[in-house]
C-alpha atoms as a PDB file:
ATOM      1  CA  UNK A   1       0.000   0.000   0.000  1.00  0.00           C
ATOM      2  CA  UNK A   2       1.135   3.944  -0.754  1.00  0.00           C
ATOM      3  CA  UNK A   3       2.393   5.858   2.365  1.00  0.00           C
ATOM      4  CA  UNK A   4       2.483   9.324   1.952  1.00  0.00           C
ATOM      5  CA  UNK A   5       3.993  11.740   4.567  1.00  0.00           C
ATOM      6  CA  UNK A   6       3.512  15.498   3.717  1.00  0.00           C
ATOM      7  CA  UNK A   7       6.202  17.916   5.525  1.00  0.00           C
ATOM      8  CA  UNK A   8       6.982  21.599   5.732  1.00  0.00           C
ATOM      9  CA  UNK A   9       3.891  23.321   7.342  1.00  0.00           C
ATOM     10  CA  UNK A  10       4.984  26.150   8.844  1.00  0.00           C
ATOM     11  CA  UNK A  11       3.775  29.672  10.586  1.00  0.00           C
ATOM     12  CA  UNK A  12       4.800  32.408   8.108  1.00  0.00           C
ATOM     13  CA  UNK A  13       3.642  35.674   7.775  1.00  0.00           C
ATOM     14  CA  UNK A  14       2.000  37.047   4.465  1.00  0.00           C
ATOM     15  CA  UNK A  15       3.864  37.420   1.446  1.00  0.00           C
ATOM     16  CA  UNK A  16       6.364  34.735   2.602  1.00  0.00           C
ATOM     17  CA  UNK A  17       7.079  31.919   1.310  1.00  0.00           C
ATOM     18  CA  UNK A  18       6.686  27.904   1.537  1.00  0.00           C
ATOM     19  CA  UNK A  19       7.824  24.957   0.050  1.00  0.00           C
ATOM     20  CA  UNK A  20       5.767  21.589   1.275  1.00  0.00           C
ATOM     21  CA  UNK A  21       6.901  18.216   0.274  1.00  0.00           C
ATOM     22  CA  UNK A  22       5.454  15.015  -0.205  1.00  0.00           C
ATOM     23  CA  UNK A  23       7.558  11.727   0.529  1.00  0.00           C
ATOM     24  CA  UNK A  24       5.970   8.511  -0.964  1.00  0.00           C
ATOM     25  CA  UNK A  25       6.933   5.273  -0.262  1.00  0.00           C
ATOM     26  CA  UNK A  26       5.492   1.457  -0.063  1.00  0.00           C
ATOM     27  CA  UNK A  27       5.233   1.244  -4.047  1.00  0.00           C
ATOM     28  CA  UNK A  28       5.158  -2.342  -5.697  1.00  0.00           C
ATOM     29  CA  UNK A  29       8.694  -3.470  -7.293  1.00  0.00           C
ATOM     30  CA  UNK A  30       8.211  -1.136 -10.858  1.00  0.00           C
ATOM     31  CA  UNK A  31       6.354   1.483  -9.889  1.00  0.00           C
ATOM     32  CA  UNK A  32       6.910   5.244  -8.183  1.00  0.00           C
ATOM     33  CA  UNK A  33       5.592   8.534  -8.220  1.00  0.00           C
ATOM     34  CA  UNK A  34       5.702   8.776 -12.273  1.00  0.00           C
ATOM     35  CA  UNK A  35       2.947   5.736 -12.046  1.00  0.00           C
ATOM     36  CA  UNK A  36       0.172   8.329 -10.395  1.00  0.00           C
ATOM     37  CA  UNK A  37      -1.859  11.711 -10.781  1.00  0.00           C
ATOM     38  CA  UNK A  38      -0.491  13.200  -7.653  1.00  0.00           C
ATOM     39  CA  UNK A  39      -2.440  16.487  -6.052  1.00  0.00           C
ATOM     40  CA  UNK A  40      -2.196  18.827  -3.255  1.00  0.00           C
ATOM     41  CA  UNK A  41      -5.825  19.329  -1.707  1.00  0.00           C
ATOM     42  CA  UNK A  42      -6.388  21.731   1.612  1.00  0.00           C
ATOM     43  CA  UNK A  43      -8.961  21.960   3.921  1.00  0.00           C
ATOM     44  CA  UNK A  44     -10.033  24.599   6.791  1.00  0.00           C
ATOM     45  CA  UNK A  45     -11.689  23.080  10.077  1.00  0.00           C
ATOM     46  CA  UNK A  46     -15.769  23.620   9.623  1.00  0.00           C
ATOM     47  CA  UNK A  47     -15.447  24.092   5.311  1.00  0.00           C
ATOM     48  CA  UNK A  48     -15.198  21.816   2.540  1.00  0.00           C
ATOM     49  CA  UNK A  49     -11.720  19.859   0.894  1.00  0.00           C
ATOM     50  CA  UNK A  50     -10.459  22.092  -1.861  1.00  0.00           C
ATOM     51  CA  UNK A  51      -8.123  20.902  -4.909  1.00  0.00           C
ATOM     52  CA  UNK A  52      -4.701  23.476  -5.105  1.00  0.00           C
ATOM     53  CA  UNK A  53      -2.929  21.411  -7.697  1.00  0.00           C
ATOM     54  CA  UNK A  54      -1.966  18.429  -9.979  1.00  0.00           C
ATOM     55  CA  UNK A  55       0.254  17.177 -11.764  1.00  0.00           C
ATOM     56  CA  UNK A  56      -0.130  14.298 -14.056  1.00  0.00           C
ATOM     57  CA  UNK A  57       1.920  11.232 -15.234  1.00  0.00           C
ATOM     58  CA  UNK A  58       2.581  13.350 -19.022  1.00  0.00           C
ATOM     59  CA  UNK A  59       3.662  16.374 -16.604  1.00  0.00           C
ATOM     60  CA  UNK A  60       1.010  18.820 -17.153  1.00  0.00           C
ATOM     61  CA  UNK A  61      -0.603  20.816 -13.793  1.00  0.00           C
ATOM     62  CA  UNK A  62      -3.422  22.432 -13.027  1.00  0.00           C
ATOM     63  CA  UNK A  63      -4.517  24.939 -10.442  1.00  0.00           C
ATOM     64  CA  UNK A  64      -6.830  26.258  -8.422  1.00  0.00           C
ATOM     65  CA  UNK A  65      -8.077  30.021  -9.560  1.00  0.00           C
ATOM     66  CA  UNK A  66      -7.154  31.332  -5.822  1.00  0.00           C
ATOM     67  CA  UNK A  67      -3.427  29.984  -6.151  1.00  0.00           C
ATOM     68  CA  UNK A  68      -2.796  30.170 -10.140  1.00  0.00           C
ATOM     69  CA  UNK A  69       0.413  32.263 -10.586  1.00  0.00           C
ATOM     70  CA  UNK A  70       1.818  31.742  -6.698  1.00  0.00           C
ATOM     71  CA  UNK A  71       1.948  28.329  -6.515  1.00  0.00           C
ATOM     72  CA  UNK A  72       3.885  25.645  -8.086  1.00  0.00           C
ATOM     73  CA  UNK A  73       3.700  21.495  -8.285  1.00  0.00           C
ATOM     74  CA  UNK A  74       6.349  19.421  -9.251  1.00  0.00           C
ATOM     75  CA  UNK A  75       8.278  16.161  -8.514  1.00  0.00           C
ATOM     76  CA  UNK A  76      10.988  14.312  -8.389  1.00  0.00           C
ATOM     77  CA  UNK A  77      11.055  11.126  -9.379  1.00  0.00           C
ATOM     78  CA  UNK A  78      13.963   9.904  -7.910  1.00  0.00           C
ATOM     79  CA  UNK A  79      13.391  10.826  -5.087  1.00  0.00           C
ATOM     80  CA  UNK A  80       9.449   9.438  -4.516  1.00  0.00           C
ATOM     81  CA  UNK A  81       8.671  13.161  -3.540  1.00  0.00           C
ATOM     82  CA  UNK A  82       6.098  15.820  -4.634  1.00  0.00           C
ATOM     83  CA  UNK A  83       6.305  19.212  -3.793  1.00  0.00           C
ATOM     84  CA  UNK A  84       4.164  22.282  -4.032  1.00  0.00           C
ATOM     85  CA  UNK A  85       5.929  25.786  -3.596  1.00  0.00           C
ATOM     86  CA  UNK A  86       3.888  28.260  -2.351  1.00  0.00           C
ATOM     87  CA  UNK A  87       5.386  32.147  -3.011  1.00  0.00           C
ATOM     88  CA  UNK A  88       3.164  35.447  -2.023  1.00  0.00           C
ATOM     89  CA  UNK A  89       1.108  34.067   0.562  1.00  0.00           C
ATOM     90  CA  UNK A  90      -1.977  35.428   2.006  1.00  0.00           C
ATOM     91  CA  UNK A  91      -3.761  35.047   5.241  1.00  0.00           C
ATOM     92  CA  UNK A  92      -6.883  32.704   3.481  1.00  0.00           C
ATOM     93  CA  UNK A  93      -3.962  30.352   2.564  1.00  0.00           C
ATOM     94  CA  UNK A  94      -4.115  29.180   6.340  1.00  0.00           C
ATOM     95  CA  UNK A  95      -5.147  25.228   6.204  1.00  0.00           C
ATOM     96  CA  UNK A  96      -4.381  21.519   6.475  1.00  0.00           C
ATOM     97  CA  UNK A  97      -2.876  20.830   3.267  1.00  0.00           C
ATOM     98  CA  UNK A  98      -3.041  16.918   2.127  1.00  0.00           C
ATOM     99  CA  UNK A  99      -0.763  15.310  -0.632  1.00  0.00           C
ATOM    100  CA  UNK A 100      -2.850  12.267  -2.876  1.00  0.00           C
ATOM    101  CA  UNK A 101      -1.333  10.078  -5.195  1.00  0.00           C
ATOM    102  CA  UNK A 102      -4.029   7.996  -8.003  1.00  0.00           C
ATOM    103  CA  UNK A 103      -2.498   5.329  -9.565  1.00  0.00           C
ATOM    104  CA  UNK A 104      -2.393   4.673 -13.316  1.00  0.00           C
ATOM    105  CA  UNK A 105      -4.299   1.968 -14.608  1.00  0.00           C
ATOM    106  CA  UNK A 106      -4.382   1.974 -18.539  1.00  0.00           C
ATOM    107  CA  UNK A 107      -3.015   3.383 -21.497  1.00  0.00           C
ATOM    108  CA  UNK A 108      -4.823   3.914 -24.716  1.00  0.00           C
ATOM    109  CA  UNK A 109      -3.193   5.848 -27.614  1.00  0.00           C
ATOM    110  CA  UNK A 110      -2.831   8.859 -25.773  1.00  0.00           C
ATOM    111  CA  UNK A 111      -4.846   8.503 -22.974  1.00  0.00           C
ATOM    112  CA  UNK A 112      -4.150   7.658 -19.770  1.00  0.00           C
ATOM    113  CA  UNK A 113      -6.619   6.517 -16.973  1.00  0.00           C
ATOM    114  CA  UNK A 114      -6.617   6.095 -13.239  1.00  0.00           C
ATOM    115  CA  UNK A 115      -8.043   4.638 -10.651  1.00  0.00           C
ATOM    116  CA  UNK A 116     -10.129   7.069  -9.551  1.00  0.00           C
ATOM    117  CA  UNK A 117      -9.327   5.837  -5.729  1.00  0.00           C
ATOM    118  CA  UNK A 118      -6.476   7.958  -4.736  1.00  0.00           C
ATOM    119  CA  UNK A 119      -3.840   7.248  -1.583  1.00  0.00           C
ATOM    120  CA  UNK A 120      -3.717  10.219   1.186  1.00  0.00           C
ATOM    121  CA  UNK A 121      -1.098  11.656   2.891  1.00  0.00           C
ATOM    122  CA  UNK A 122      -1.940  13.115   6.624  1.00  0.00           C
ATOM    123  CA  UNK A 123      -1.408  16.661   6.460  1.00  0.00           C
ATOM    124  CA  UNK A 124       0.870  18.878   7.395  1.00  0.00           C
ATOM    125  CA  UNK A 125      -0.584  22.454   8.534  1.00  0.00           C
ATOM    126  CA  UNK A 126       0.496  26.262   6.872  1.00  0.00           C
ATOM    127  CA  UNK A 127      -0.397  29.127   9.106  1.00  0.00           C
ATOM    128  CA  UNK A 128      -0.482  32.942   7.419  1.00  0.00           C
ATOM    129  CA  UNK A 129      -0.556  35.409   9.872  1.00  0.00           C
ATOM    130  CA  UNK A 130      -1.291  39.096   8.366  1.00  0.00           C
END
């Protein structure tokens, strides 16, 4: 089974800057962090999971409107790790952010599908003070 451990959570003030990581491990003999649609997700107590980022297995990303142009995912896949840099940050930033990993399944011409049941990290928590 995936492990994920997220890391880097800090207190920072606004405008600082962050860099979280996500450390994977417990992958079957072939596979890493290239074989999943990995994601950073956040969540304030009382409110509702929301996606930040991901970054699929052909390397493309997407964003969430609130964090477009401030934040960045990437990986390393040597290393098993994800990471989401977070520049210019604001007070509403403040959350529980959560690294997922969705496996590859299939391949078709160009298209690639998943499993659509994704692994989760714990959390690690980013506090923006004003």
């Amino acid at each position: 089974q995936v492990h994920l451990v997220e890391s880097g959570g800090d207190a920072v003030q606004a405008g600082g800057s962050l860099r979280l990581s996500c450390a994977a491990s417990g992958f079957t003999s072939g596979y890493n962090v290239n074989s999943y649609r990995m994601a950073w997700f956040r969540q304030v107590v009382g409110k509702e999971r929301e996606g930040v980022a991901t970054l699929d297995t052909n390397g493309r990303t997407t964003y969430a409107d609130s964090v477009k142009g401030r934040f960045t995912i990437s990986k390393d896949n040597a290393k098993n790790t994800l990471y989401l840099q977070m520049n210019s940050l604001k007070p509403e930033d403040t959350a529980m952010y959560y690294c997922a990993a969705d496996q590859v399944v299939a391949l078709s011409h160009c298209t690639v599908y998943y499993s659509g049941m994704p692994y989760w990290g714990k959390g690690t928590l980013v506090t923006i003070s004003s």
